[in-house]
Protein backbone atom coordinates (compact mmCIF):
# COMPACT_ATOMS: atom_id res chain seq x y z
CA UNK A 1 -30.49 135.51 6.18
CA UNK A 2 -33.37 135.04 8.72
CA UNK A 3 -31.36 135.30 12.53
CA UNK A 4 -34.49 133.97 14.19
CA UNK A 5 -34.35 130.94 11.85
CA UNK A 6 -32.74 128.80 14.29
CA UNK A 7 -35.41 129.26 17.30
CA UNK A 8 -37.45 126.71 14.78
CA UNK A 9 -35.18 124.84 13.23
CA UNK A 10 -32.39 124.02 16.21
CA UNK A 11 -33.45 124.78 19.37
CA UNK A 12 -36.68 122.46 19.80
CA UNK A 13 -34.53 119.75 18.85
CA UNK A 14 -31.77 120.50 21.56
CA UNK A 15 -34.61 121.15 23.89
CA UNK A 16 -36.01 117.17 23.36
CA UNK A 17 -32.48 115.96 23.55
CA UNK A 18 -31.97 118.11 26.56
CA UNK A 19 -35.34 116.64 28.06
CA UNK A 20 -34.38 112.95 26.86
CA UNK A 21 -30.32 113.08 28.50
CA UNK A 22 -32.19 114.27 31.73
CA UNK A 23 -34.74 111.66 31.97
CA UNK A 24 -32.10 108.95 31.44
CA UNK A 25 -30.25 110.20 34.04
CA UNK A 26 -32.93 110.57 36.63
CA UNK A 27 -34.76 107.35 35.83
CA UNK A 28 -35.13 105.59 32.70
CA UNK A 29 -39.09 106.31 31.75
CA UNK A 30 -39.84 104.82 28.52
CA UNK A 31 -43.41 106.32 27.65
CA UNK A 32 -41.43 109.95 28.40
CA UNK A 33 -38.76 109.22 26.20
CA UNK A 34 -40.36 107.60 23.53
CA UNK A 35 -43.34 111.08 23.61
CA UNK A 36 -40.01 113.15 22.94
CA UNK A 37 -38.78 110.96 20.21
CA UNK A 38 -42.43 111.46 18.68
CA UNK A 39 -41.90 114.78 19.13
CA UNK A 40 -38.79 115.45 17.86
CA UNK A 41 -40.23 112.76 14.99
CA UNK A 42 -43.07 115.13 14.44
CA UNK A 43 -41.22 118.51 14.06
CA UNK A 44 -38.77 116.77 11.42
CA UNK A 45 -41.87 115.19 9.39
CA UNK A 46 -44.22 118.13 9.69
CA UNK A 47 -41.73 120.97 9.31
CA UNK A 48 -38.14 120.49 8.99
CA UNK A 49 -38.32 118.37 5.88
CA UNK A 50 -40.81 119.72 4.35
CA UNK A 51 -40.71 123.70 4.00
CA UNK A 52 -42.96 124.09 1.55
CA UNK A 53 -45.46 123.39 4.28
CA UNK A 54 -44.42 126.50 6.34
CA UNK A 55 -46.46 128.80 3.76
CA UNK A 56 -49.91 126.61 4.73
CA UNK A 57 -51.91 128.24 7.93
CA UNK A 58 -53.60 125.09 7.94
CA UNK A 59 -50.85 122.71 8.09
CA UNK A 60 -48.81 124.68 10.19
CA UNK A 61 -51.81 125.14 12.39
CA UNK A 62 -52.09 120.87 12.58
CA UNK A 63 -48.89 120.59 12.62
CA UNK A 64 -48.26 122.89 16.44
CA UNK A 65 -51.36 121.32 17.49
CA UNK A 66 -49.89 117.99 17.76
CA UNK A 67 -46.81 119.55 19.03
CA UNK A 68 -48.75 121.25 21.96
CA UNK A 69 -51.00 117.68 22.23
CA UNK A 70 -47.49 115.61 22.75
CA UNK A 71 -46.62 118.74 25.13
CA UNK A 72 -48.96 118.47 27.08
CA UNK A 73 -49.10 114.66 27.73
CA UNK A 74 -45.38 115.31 28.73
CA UNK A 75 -46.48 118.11 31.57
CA UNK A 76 -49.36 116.03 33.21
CA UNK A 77 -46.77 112.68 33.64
CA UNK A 78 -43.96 114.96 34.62
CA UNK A 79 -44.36 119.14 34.98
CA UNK A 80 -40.83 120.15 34.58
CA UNK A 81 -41.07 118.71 30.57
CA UNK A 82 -43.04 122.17 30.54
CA UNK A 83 -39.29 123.43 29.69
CA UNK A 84 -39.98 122.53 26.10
CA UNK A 85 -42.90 124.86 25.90
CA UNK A 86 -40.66 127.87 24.87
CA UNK A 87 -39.96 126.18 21.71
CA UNK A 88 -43.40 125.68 21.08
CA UNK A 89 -43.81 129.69 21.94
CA UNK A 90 -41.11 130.08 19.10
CA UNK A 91 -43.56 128.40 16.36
CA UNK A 92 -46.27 130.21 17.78
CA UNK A 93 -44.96 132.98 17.03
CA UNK A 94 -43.06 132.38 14.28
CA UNK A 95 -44.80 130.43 11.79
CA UNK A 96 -48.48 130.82 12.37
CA UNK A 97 -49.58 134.35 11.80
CA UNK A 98 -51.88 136.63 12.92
CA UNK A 99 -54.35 136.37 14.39
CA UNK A 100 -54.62 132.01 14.62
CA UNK A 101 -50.96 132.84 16.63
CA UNK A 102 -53.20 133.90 19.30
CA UNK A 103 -54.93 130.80 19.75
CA UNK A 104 -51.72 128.56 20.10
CA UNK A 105 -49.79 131.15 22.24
CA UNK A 106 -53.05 130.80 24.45
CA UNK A 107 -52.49 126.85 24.34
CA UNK A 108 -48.89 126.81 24.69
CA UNK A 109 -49.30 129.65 28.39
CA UNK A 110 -51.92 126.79 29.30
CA UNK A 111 -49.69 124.20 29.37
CA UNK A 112 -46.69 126.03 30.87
CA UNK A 113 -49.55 127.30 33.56
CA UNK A 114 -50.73 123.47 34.44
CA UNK A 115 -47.21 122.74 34.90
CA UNK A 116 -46.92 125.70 36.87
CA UNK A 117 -49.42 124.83 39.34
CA UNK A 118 -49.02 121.25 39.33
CA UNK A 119 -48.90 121.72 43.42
CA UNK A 120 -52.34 123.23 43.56
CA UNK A 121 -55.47 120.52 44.12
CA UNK A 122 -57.83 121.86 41.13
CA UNK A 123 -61.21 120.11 42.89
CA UNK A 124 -60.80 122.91 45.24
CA UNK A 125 -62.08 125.99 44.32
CA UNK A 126 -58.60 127.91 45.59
CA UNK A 127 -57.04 125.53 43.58
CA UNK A 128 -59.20 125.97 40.79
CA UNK A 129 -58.20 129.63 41.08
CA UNK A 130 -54.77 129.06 41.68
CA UNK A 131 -54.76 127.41 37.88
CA UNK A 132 -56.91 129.94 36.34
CA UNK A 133 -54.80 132.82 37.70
CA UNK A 134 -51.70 130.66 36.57
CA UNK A 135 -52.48 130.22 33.12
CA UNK A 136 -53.70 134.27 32.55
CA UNK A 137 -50.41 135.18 34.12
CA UNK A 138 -48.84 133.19 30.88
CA UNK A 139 -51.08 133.79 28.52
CA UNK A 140 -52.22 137.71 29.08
CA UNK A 141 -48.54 139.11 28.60
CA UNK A 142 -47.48 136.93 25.67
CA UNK A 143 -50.77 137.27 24.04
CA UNK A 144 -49.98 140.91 24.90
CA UNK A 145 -46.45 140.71 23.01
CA UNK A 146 -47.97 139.26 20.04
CA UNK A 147 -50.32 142.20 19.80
CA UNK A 148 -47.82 144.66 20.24
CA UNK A 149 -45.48 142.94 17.78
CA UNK A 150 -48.18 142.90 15.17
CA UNK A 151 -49.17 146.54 15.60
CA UNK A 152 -45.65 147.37 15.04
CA UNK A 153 -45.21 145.01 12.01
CA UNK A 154 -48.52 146.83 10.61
CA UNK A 155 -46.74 149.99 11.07
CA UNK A 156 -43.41 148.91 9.34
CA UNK A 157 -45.24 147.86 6.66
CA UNK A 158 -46.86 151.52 6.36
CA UNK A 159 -43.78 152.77 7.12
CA UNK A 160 -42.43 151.12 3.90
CA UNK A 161 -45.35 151.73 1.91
CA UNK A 162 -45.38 155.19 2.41
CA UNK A 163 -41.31 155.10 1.63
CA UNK A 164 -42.17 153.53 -1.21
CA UNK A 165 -44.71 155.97 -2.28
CA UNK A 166 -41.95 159.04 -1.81
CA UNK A 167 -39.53 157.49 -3.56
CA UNK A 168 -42.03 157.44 -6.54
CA UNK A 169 -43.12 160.43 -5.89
CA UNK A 170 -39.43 161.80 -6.09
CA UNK A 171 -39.09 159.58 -9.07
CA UNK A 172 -41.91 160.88 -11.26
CA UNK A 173 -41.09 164.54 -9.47
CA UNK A 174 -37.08 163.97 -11.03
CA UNK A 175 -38.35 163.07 -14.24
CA UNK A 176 -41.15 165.84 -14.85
CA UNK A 177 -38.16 168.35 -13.40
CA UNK A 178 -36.04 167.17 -16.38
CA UNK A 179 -39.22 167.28 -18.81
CA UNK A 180 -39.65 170.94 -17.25
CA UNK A 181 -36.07 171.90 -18.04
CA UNK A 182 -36.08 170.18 -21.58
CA UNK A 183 -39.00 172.19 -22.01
CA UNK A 184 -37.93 175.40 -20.92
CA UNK A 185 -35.22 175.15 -22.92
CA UNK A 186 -36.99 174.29 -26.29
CA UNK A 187 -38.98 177.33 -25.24
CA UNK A 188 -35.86 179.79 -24.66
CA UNK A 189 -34.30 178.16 -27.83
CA UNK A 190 -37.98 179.49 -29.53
CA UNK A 191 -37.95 182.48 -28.00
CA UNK A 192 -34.34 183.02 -28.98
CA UNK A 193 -35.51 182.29 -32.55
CA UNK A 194 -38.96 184.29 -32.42
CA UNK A 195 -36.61 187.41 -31.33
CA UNK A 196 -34.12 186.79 -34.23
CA UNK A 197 -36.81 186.47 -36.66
CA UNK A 198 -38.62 189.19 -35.64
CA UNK A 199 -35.75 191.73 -35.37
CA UNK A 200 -34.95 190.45 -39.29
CA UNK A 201 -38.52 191.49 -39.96
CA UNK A 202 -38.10 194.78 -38.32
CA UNK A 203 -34.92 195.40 -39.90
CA UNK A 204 -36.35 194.67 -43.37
CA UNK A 205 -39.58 197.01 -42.92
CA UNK A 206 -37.11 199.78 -41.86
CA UNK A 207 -34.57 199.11 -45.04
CA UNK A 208 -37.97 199.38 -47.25
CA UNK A 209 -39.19 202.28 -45.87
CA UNK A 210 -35.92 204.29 -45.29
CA UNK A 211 -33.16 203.64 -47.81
CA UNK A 212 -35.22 201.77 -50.18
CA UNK A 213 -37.68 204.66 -50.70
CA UNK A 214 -34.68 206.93 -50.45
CA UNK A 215 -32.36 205.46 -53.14
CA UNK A 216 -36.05 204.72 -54.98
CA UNK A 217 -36.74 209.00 -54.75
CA UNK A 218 -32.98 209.62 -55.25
CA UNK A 219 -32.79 207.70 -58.95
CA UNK A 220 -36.09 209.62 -59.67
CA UNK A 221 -35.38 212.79 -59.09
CA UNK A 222 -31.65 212.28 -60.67
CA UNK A 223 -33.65 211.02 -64.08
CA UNK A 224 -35.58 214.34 -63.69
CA UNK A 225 -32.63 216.29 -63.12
CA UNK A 226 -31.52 215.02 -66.18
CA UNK A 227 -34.40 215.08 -68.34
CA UNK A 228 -34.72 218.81 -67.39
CA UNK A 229 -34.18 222.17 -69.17
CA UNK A 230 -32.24 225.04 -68.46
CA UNK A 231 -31.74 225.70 -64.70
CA UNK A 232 -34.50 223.34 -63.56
CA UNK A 233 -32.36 220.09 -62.71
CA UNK A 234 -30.72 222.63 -60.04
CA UNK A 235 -34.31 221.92 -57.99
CA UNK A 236 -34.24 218.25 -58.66
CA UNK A 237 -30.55 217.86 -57.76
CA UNK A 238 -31.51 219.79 -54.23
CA UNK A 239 -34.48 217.62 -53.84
CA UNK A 240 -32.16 214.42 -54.48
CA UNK A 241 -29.74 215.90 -51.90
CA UNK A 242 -32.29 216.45 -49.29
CA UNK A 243 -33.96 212.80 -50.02
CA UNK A 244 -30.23 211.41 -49.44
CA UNK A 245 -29.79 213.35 -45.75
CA UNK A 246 -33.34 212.26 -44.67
CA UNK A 247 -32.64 208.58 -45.58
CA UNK A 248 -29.17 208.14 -43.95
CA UNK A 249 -30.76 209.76 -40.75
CA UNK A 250 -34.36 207.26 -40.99
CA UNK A 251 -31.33 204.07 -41.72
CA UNK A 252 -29.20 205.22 -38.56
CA UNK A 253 -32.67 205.52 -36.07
CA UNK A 254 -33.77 202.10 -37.78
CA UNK A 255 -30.47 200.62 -37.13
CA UNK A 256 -31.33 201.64 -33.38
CA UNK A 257 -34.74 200.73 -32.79
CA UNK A 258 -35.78 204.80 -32.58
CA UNK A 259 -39.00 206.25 -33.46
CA UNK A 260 -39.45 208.02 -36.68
CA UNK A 261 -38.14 211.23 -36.09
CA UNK A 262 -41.60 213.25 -37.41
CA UNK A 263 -43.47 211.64 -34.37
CA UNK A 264 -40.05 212.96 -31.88
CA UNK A 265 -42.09 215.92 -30.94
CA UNK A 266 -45.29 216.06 -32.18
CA UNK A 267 -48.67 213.49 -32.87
CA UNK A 268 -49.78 211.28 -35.30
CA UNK A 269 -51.69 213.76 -37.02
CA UNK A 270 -49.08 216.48 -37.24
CA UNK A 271 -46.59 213.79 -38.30
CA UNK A 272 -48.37 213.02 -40.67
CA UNK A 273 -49.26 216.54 -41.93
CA UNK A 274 -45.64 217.16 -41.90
CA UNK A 275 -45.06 214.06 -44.43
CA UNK A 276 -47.61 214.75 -46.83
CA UNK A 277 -46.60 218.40 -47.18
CA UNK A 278 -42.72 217.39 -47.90
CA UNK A 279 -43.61 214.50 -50.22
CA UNK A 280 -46.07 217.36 -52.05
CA UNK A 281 -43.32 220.06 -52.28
CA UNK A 282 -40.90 217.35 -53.63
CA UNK A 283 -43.06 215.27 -56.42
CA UNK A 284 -44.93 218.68 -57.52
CA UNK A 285 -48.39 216.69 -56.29
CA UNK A 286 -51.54 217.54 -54.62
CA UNK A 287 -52.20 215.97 -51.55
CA UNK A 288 -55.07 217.00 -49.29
CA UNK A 289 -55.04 215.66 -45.12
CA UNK A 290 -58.02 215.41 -43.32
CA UNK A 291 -58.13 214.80 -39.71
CA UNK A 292 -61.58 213.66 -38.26
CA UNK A 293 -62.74 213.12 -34.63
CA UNK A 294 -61.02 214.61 -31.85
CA UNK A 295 -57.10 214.09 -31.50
CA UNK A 296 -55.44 212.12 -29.03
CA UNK A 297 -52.08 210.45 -28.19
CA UNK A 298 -51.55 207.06 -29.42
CA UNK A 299 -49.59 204.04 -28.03
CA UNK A 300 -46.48 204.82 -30.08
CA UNK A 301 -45.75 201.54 -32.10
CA UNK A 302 -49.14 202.04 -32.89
CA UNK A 303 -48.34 205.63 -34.37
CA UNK A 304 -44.94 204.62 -36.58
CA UNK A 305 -46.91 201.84 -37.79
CA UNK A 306 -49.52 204.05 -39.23
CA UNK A 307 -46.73 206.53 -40.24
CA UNK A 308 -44.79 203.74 -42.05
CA UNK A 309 -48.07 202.76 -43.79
CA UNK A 310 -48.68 206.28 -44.73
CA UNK A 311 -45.01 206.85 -46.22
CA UNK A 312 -45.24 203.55 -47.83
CA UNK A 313 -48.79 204.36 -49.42
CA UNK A 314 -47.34 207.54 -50.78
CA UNK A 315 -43.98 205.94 -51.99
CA UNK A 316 -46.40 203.43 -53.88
CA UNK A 317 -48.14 206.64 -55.42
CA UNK A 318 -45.13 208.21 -56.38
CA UNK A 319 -43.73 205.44 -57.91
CA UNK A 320 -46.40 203.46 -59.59
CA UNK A 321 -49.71 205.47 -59.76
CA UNK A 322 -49.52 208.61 -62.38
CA UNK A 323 -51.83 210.18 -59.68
CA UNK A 324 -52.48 214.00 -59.86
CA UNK A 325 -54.30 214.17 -56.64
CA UNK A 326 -53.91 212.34 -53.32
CA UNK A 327 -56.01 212.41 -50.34
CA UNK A 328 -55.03 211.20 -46.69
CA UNK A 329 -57.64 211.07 -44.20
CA UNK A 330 -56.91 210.38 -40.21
CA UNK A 331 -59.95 209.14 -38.43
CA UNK A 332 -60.11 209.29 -34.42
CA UNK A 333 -62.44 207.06 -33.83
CA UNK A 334 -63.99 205.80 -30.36
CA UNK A 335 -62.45 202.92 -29.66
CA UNK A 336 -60.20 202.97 -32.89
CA UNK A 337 -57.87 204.59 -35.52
CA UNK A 338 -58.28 204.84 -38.92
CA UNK A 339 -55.82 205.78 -41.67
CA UNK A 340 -56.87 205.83 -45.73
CA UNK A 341 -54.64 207.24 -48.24
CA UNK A 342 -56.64 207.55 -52.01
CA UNK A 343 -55.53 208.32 -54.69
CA UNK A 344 -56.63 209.01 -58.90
CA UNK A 345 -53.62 207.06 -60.42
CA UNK A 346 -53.53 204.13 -62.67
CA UNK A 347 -54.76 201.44 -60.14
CA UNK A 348 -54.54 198.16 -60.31
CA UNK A 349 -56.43 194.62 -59.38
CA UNK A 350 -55.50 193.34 -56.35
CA UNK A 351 -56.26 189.81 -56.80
CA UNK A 352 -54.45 189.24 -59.68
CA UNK A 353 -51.45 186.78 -58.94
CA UNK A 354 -47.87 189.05 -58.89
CA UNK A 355 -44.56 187.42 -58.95
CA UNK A 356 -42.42 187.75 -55.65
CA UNK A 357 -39.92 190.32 -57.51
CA UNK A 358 -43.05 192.59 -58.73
CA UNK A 359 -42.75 195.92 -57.83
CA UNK A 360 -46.44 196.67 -57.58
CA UNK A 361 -47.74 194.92 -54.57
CA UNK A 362 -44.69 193.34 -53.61
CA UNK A 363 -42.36 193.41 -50.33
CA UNK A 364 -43.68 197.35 -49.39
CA UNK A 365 -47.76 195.65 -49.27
CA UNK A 366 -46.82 192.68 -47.37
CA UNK A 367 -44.69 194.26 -44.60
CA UNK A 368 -47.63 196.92 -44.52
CA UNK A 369 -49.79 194.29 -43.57
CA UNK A 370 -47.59 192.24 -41.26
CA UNK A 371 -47.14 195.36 -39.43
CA UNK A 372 -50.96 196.42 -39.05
CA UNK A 373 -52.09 192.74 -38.38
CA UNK A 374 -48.77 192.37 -35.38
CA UNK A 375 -50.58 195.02 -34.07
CA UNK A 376 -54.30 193.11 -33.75
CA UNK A 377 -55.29 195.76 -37.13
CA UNK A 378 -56.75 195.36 -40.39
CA UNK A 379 -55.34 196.73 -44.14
CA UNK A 380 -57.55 196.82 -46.62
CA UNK A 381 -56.94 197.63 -50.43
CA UNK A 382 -59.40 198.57 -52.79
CA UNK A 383 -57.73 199.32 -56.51
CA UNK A 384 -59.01 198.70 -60.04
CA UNK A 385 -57.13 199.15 -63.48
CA UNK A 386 -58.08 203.24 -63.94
CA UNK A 387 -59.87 203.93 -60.88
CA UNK A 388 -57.46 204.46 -58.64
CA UNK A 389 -56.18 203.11 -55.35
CA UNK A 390 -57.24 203.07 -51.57
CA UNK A 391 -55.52 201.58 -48.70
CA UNK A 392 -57.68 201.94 -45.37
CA UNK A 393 -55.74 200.65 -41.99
CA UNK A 394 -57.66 200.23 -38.81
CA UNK A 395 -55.60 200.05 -35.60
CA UNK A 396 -57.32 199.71 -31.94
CA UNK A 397 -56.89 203.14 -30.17
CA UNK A 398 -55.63 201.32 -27.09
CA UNK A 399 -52.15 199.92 -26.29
């Protein structure tokens, strides 16, 4: 509810009554008390009964002018009716606006200032100055207080604008907070996933290459052990024995995340030496490694990746190729590292459609790939039915 309300609504009528007892008393003067019934006629027509008026400029601004007109006929019959100029200040203040207020509260300190220097003779020029110098002593401080009041009304409405612009600021900051933690979440809840999925990858490359291709080389050389004459299933047995120790020690590093244990202690190229000269002594096969380019360490995931490839190219061989010769070539290259493993087997064409359970150029070729591509690589295979096999991997030489 509006406090000031009454200063427009109330007081100019107790005011007029005031004015109206007082002029009874001190002499009944009709024309005086029939200009404050006017005006007390003229506030309730022109404001107090109809407020829908009080949003018009223009009708407000009529409607004071009269008041001030009826005013000011009051002041020149009788100054001391000037005490009803304070109401008029009120709806000069109040209901006009800036800057028309400026105008009225300029009329209204006129007519308090006449009344004011009522005593003064204006046909004399000190009395001439006497009103002049009256009426800017009214008018300068009030107009003065209207200024003031507006700047600060300016700056409450800033105030409240720029309030209001925080609090939406704080609103859309809130909600992209919350879209920010939603988000990180998803993305922890992605990365949780990525990791899971990736470690199930990892663990199933290791599984192939370890105690797959162990239990794979175990059954093999048990069949030959069997198959053999005299004393010669003693060597197959060993070689079964030894395949057994070297693939419960590759599943136990696998299980934690170590490197394969030929690149321990030396490089890829003597790793790699190493492997081709065991798988030779075991399967009875030739296999020649060539080393081109001068050697240099490797980023290591990119060294057990070529290693698995390698061991997985040979396991293919062993199992699936009838080769009798086998060549492995390591290429140090200048910004790259190449790996091909060739062979004089069976072959086989690479484009022709193989079920998901197919032993040839099933689970061992596609993590061979994964793993060479993960690394920003490229696998190629190049096979035909009787021409043999090749499998060239490319890695970059950097990390």
């Amino acid at each position: 509810m509006d406090v000031l309300k009454p200063l427009t609504t109330v007081v100019p009528y107790v005011f007029l009554a005031l004015l109206a007892a007082v002029t009874v008393v001190a002499g009944f003067d009709p024309v005086n008390l029939t200009l404050c019934a006017l005006a007390a006629l003229w506030i309730l027509a022109m404001y107090t009964l109809r407020p829908a008026r009080r949003d018009s400029p223009r009708q407000m601004g009529v409607f004071l002018a009269g008041l001030l007109l009826i005013t000011l006929v009051l002041v020149l019959r009788d100054p001391w009716y000037a005490l009803f100029t304070p109401a008029c200040y009120f709806y000069a203040f109040r209901i006009i606006g800036w800057p028309a207020e400026l105008y009225f509260i300029g009329g209204t300190a006129a007519v308090a200032g006449i009344a004011q220097a009522s005593g003064l003779d204006p046909r004399t020029p000190a009395g001439l100055t006497g009103y002049a110098v009256t009426v800017l002593a009214n008018a300068v401080p009030l107009c003065g207080l209207a200024w003031l009041i507006r700047i600060s009304e300016r700056r409450e409405r800033e105030r409240e604008a720029a309030l209001g612009e925080a609090r939406a600021a704080n609103e859309r900051l809130a909600t992209a907070l919350a879209e920010n933690a939603d988000l990180q979440q998803q993305l922890l809840t992605q990365a949780r996933t990525a990791g899971v999925l990736d470690e199930r990858q990892r663990m199933a490359g290791e599984i192939h290459d370890t105690v797959a291709q162990g239990l794979i080389g175990i059954v093999t050389q048990l069949q030959a052990a069997a198959q053999a004459p005299g004393e010669d299933w003693r060597r197959h047995h060993d070689a079964a024995t030894d395949l057994a120790r070297e693939s419960l020690t590759e599943a136990r590093r696998s299980v934690h995340a170590l490197r394969p244990r030929e690149l321990e202690s030396g490089r890829l190229d003597e790793a790699l030496a190493e492997v081709a000269t065991r798988w030779s002594t075991r399967l009875g096969l030739t296999v020649e490694f060539t080393t081109t380019g001068t050697s240099r360490p490797l980023p290591p995931e990119a060294e057990a990746v070529l290693l698995r490839t390698a061991q997985e190219a040979l396991a293919n061989v062993s199992r699936h190729a009838s080769a009798t010769r086998v060549g492995i070539t390591l290429s140090y290259l200048d910004h790259d590292v190449a790996l091909d493993v060739r062979d004089d087997g069976r072959g086989f064409d690479p484009t022709a459609p193989r079920p998901p359970t197919a032993t040839t150029g099933g689970f061992g070729l596609v993590a061979m790939r994964r793993r060479i591509e993960g690394l920003a690589g490229t696998l190629a295979i190049e096979s035909e039915p009787g021409a043999g096999t090749g499998i060239s991997a490319c890695l970059p030489a950097a990390a």
